[in-house]
PDB file of N, CA and C in Angstrom:
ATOM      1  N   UNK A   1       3.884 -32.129  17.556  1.00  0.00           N
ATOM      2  CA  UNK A   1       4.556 -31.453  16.461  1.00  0.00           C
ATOM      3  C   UNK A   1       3.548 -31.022  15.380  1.00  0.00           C
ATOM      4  N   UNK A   2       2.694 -32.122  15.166  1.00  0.00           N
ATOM      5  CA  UNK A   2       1.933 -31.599  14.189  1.00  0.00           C
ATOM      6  C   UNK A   2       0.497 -30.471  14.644  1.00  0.00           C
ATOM      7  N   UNK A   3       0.530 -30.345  15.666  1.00  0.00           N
ATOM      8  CA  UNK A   3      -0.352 -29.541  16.049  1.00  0.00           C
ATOM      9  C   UNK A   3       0.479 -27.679  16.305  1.00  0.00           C
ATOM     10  N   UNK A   4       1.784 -27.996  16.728  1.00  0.00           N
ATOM     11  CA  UNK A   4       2.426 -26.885  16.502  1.00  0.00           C
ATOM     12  C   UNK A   4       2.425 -26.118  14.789  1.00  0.00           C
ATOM     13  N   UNK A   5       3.040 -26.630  13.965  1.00  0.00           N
ATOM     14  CA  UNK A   5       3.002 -27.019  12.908  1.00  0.00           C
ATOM     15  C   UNK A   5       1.597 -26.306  12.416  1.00  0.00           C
ATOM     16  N   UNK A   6       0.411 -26.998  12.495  1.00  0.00           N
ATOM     17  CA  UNK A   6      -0.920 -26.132  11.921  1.00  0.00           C
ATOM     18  C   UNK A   6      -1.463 -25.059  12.623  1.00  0.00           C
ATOM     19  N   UNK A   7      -0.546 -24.600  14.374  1.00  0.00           N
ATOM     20  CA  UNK A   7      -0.566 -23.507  14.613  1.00  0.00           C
ATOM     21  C   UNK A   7      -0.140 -22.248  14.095  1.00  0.00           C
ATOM     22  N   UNK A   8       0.940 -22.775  13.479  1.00  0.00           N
ATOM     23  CA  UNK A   8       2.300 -22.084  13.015  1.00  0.00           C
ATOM     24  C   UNK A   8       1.511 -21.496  11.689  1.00  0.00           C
ATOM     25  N   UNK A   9       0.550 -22.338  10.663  1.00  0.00           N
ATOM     26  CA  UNK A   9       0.227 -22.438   9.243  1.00  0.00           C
ATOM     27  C   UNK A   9      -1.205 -21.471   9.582  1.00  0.00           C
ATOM     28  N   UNK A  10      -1.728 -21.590  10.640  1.00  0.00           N
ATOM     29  CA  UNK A  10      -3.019 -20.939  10.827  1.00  0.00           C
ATOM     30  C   UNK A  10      -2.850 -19.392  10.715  1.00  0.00           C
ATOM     31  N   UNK A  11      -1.933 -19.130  11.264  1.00  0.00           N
ATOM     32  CA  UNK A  11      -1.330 -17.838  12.318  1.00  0.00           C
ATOM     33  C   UNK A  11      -1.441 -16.855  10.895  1.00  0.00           C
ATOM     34  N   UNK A  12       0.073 -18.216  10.084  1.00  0.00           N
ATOM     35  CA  UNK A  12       0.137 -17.469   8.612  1.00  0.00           C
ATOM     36  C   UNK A  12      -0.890 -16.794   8.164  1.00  0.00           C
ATOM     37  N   UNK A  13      -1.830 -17.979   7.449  1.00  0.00           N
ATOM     38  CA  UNK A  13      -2.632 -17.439   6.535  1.00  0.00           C
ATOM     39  C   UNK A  13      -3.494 -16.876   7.624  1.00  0.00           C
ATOM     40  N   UNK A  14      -3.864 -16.600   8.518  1.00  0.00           N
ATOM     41  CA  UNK A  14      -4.738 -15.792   8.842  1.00  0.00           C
ATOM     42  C   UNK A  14      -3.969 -14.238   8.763  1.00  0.00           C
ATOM     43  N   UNK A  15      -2.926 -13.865   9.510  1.00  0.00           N
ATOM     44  CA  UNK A  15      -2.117 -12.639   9.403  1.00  0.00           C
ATOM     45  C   UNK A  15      -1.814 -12.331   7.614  1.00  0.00           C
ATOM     46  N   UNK A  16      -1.801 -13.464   6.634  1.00  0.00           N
ATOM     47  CA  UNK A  16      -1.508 -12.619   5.337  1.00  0.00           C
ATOM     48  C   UNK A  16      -3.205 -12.243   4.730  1.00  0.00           C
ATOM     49  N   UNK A  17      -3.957 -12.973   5.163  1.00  0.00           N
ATOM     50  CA  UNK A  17      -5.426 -12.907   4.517  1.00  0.00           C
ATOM     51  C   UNK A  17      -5.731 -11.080   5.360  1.00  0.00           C
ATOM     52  N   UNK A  18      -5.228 -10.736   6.497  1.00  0.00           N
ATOM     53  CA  UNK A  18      -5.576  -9.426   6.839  1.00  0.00           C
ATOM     54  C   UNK A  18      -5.055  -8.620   6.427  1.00  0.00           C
ATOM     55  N   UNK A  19      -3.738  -8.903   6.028  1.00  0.00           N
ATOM     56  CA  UNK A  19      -2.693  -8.092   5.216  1.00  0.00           C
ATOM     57  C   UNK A  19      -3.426  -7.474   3.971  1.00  0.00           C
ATOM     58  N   UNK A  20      -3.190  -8.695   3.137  1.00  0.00           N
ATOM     59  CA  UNK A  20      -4.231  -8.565   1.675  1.00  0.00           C
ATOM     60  C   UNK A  20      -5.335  -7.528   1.822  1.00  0.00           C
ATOM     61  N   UNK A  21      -5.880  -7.026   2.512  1.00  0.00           N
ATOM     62  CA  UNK A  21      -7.083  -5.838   2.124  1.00  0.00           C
ATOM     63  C   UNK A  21      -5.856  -4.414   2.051  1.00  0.00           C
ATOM     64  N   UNK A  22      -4.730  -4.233   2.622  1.00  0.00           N
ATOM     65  CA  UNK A  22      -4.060  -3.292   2.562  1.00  0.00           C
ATOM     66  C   UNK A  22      -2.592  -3.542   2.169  1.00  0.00           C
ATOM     67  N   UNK A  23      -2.555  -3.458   0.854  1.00  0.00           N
ATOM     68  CA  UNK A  23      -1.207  -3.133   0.070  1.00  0.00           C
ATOM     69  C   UNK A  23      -0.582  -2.810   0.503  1.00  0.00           C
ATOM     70  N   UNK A  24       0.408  -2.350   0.043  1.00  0.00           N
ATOM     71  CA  UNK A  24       1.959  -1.587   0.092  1.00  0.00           C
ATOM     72  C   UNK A  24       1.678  -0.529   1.576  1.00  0.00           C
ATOM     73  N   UNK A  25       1.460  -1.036   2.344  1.00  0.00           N
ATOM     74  CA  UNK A  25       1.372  -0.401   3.823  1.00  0.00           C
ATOM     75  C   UNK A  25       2.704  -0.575   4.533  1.00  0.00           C
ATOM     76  N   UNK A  26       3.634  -0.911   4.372  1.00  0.00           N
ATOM     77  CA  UNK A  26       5.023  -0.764   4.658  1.00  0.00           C
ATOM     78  C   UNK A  26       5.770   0.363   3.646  1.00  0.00           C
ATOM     79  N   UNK A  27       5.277   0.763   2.852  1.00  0.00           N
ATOM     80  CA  UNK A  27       5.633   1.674   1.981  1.00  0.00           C
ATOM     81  C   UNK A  27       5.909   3.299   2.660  1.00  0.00           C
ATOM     82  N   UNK A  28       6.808   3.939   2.452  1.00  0.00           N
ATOM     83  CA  UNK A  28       6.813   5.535   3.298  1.00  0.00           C
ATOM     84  C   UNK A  28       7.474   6.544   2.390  1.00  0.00           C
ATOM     85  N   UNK A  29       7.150   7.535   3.009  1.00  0.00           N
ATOM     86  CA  UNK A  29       7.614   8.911   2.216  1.00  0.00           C
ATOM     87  C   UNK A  29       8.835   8.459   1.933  1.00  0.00           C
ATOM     88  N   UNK A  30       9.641   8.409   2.411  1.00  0.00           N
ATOM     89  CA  UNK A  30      10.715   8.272   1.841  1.00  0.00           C
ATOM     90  C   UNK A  30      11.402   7.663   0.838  1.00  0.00           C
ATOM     91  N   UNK A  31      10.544   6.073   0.843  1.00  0.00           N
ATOM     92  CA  UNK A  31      10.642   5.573  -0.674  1.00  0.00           C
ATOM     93  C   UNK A  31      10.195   6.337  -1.983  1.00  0.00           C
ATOM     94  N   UNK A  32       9.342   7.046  -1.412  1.00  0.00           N
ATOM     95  CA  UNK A  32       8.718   7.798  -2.766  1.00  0.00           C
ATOM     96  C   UNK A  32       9.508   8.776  -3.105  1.00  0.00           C
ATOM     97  N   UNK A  33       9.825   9.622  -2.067  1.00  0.00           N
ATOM     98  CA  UNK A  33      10.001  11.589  -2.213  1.00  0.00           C
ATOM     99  C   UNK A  33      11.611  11.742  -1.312  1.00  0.00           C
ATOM    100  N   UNK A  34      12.423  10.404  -1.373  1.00  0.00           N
ATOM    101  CA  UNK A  34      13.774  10.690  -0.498  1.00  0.00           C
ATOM    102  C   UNK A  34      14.534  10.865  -1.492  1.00  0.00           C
ATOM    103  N   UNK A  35      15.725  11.365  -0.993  1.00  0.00           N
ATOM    104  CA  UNK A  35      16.641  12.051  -2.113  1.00  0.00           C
ATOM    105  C   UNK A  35      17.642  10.779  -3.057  1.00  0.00           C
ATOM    106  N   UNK A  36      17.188   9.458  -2.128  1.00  0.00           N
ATOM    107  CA  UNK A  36      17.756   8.519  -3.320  1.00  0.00           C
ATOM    108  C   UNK A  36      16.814   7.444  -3.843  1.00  0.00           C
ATOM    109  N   UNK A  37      15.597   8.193  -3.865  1.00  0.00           N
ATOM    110  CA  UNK A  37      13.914   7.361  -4.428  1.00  0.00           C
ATOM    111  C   UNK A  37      14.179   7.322  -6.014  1.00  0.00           C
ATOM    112  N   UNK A  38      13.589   6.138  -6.436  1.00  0.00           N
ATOM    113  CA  UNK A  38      13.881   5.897  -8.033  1.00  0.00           C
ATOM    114  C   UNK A  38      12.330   5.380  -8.541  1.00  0.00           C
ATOM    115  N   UNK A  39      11.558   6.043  -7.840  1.00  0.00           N
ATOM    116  CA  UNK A  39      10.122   5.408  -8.363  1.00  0.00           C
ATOM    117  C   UNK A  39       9.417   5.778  -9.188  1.00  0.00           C
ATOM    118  N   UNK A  40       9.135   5.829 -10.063  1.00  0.00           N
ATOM    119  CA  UNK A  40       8.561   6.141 -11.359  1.00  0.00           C
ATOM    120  C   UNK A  40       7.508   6.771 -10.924  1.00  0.00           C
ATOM    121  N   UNK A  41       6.619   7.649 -11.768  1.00  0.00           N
ATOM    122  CA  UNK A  41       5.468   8.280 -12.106  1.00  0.00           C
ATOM    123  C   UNK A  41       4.527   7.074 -12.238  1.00  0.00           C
ATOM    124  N   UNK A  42       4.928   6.109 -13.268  1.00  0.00           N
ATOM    125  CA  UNK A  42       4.114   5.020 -13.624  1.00  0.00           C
ATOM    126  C   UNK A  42       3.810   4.057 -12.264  1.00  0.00           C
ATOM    127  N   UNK A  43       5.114   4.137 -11.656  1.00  0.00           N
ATOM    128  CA  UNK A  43       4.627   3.062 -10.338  1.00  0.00           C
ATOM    129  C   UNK A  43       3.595   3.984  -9.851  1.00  0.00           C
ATOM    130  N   UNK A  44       3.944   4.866  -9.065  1.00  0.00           N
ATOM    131  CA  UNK A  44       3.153   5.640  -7.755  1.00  0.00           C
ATOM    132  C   UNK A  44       1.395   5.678  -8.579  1.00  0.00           C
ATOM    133  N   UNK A  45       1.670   5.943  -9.944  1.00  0.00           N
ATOM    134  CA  UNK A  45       0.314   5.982 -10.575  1.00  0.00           C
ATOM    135  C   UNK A  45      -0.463   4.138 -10.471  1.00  0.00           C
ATOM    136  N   UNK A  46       0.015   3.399 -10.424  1.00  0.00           N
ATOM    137  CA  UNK A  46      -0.265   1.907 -10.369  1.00  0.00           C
ATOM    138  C   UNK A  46      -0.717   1.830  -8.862  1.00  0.00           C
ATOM    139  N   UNK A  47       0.132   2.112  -8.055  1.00  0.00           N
ATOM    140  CA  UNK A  47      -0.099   1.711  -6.548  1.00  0.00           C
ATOM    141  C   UNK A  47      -1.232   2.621  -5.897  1.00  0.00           C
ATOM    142  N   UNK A  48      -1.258   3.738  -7.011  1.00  0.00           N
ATOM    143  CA  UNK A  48      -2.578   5.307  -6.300  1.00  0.00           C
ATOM    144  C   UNK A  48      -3.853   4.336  -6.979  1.00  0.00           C
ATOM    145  N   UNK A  49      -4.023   3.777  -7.603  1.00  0.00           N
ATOM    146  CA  UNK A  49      -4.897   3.246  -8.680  1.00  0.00           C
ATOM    147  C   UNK A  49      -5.465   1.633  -8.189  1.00  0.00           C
ATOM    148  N   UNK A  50      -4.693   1.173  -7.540  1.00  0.00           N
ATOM    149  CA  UNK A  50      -4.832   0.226  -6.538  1.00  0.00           C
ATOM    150  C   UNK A  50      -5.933   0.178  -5.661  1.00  0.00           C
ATOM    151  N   UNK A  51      -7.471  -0.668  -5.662  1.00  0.00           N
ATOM    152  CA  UNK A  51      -8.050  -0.251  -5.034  1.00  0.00           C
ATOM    153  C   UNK A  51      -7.599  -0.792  -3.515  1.00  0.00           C
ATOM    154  N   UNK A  52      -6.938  -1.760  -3.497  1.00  0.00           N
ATOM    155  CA  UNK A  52      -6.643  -2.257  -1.780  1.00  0.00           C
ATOM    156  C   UNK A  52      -4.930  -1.737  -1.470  1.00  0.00           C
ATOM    157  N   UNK A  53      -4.397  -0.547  -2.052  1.00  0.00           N
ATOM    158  CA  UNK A  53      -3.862   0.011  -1.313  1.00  0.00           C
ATOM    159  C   UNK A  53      -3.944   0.645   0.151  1.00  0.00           C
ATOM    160  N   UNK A  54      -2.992   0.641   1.637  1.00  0.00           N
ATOM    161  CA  UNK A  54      -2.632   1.844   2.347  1.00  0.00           C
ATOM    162  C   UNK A  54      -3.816   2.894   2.210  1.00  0.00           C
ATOM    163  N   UNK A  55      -4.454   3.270   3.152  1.00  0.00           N
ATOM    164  CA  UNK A  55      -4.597   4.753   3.592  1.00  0.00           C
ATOM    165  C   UNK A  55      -3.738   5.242   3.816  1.00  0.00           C
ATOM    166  N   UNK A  56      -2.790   4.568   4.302  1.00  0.00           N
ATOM    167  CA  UNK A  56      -1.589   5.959   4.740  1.00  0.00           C
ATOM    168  C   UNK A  56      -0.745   5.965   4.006  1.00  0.00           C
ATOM    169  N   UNK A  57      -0.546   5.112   2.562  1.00  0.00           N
ATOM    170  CA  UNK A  57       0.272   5.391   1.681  1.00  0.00           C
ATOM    171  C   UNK A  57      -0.448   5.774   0.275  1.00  0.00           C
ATOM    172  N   UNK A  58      -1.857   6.172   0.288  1.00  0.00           N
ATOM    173  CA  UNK A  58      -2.831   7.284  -0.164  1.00  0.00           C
ATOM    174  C   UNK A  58      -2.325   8.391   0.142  1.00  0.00           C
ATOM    175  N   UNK A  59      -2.511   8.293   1.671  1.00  0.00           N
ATOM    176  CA  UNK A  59      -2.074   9.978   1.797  1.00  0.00           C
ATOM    177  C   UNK A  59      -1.002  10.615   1.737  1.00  0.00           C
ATOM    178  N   UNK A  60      -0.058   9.702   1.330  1.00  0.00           N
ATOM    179  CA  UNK A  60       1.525  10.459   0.914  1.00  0.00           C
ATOM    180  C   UNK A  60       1.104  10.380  -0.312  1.00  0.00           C
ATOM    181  N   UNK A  61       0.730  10.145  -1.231  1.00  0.00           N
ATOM    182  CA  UNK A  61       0.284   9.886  -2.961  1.00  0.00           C
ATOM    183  C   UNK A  61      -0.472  11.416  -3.253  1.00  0.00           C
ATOM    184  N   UNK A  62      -0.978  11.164  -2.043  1.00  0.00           N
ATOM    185  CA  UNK A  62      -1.642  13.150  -2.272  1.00  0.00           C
ATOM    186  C   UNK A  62      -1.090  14.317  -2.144  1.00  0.00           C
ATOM    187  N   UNK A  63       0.368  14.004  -1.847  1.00  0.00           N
ATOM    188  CA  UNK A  63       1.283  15.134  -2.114  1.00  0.00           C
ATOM    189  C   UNK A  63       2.308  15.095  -3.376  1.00  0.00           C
ATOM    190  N   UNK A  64       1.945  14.112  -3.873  1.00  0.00           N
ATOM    191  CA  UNK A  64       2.708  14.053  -5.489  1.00  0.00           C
ATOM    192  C   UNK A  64       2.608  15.353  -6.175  1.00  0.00           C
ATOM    193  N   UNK A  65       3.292  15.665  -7.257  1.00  0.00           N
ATOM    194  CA  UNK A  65       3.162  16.858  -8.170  1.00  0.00           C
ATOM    195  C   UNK A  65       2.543  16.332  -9.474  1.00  0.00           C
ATOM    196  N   UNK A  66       2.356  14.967  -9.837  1.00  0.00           N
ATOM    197  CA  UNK A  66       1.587  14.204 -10.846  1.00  0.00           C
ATOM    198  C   UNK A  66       0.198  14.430 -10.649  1.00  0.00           C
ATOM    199  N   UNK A  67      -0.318  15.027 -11.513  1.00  0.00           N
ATOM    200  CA  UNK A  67      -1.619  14.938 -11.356  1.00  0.00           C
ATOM    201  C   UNK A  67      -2.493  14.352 -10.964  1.00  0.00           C
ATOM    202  N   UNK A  68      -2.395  12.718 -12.053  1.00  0.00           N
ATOM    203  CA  UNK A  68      -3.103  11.430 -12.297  1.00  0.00           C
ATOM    204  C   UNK A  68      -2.683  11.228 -10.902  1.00  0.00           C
ATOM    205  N   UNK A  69      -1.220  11.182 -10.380  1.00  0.00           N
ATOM    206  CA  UNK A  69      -1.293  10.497  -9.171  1.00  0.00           C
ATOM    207  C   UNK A  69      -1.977  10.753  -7.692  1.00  0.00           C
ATOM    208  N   UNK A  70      -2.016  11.800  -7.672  1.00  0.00           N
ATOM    209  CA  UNK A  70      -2.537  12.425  -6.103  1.00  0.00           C
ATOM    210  C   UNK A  70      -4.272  12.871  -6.786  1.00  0.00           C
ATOM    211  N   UNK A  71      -4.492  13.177  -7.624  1.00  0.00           N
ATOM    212  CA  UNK A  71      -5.721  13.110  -7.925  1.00  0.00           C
ATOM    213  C   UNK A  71      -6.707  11.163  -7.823  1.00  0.00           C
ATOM    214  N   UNK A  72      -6.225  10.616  -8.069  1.00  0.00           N
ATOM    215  CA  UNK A  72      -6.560   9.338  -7.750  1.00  0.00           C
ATOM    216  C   UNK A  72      -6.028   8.837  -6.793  1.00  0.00           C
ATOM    217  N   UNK A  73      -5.339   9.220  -6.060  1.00  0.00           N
ATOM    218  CA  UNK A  73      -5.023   8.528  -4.394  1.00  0.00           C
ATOM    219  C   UNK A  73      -6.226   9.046  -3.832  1.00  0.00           C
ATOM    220  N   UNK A  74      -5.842  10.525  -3.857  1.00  0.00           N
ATOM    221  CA  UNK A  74      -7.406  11.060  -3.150  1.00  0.00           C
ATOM    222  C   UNK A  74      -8.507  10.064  -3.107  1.00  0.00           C
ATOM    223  N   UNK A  75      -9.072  10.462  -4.834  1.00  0.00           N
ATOM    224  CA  UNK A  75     -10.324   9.770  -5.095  1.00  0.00           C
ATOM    225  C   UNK A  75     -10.146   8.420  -4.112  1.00  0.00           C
ATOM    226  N   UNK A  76      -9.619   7.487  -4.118  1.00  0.00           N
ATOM    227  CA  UNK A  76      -8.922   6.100  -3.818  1.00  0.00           C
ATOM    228  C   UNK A  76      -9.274   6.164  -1.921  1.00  0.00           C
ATOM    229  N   UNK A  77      -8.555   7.154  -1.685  1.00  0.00           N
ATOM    230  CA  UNK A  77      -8.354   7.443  -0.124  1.00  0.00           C
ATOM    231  C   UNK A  77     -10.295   7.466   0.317  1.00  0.00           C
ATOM    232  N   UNK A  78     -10.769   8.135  -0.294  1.00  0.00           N
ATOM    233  CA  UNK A  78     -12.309   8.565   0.066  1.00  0.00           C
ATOM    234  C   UNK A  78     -13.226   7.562   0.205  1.00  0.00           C
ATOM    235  N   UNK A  79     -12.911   6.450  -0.852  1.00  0.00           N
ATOM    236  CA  UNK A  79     -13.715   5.274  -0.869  1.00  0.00           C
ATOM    237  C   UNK A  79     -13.006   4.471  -0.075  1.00  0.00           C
ATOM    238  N   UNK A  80     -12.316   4.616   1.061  1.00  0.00           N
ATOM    239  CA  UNK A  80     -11.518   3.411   1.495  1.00  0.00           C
ATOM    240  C   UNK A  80     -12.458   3.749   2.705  1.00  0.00           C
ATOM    241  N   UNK A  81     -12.800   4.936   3.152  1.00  0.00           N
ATOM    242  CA  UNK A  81     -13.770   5.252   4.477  1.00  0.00           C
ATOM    243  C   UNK A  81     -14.875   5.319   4.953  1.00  0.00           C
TER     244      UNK A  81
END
């Protein structure tokens, strides 16, 4: 049991410690830009600004109409590669 147990605990923190380099990577167009999205300017600008955000939720940030926001996903997106 107890060896199941620190299998079980390993698995964890190893799968959230890989997680952690990439943010809001469950995040999608649709939360942002769907017709019943409620996300602020200020969020999308927080999460574009994020240096361990998503690449791929960079590159929906780069189709914003906010300046600050898709201008710094970009920037953001470039240094992630």
């Amino acid at each position: 049991m107890r060896r199941l147990l620190a299998t079980i605990l390993l698995t964890y923190f190893t799968a959230t410690a890989v997680n952690a380099s990439e943010r809001f990577g469950d995040l999608t167009y649709e939360y942002f830009y769907g017709t019943k999205s409620t996300v602020s300017t200020n969020v999308k600008r927080v999460i574009a600004s994020d240096k361990n955000t998503s690449p791929k939720v960079l590159k929906i940030l780069t189709l914003d109409n906010d300046v600050a926001v898709w201008l710094t996903a970009k920037e953001n997106l470039n240094k992630s590669f």
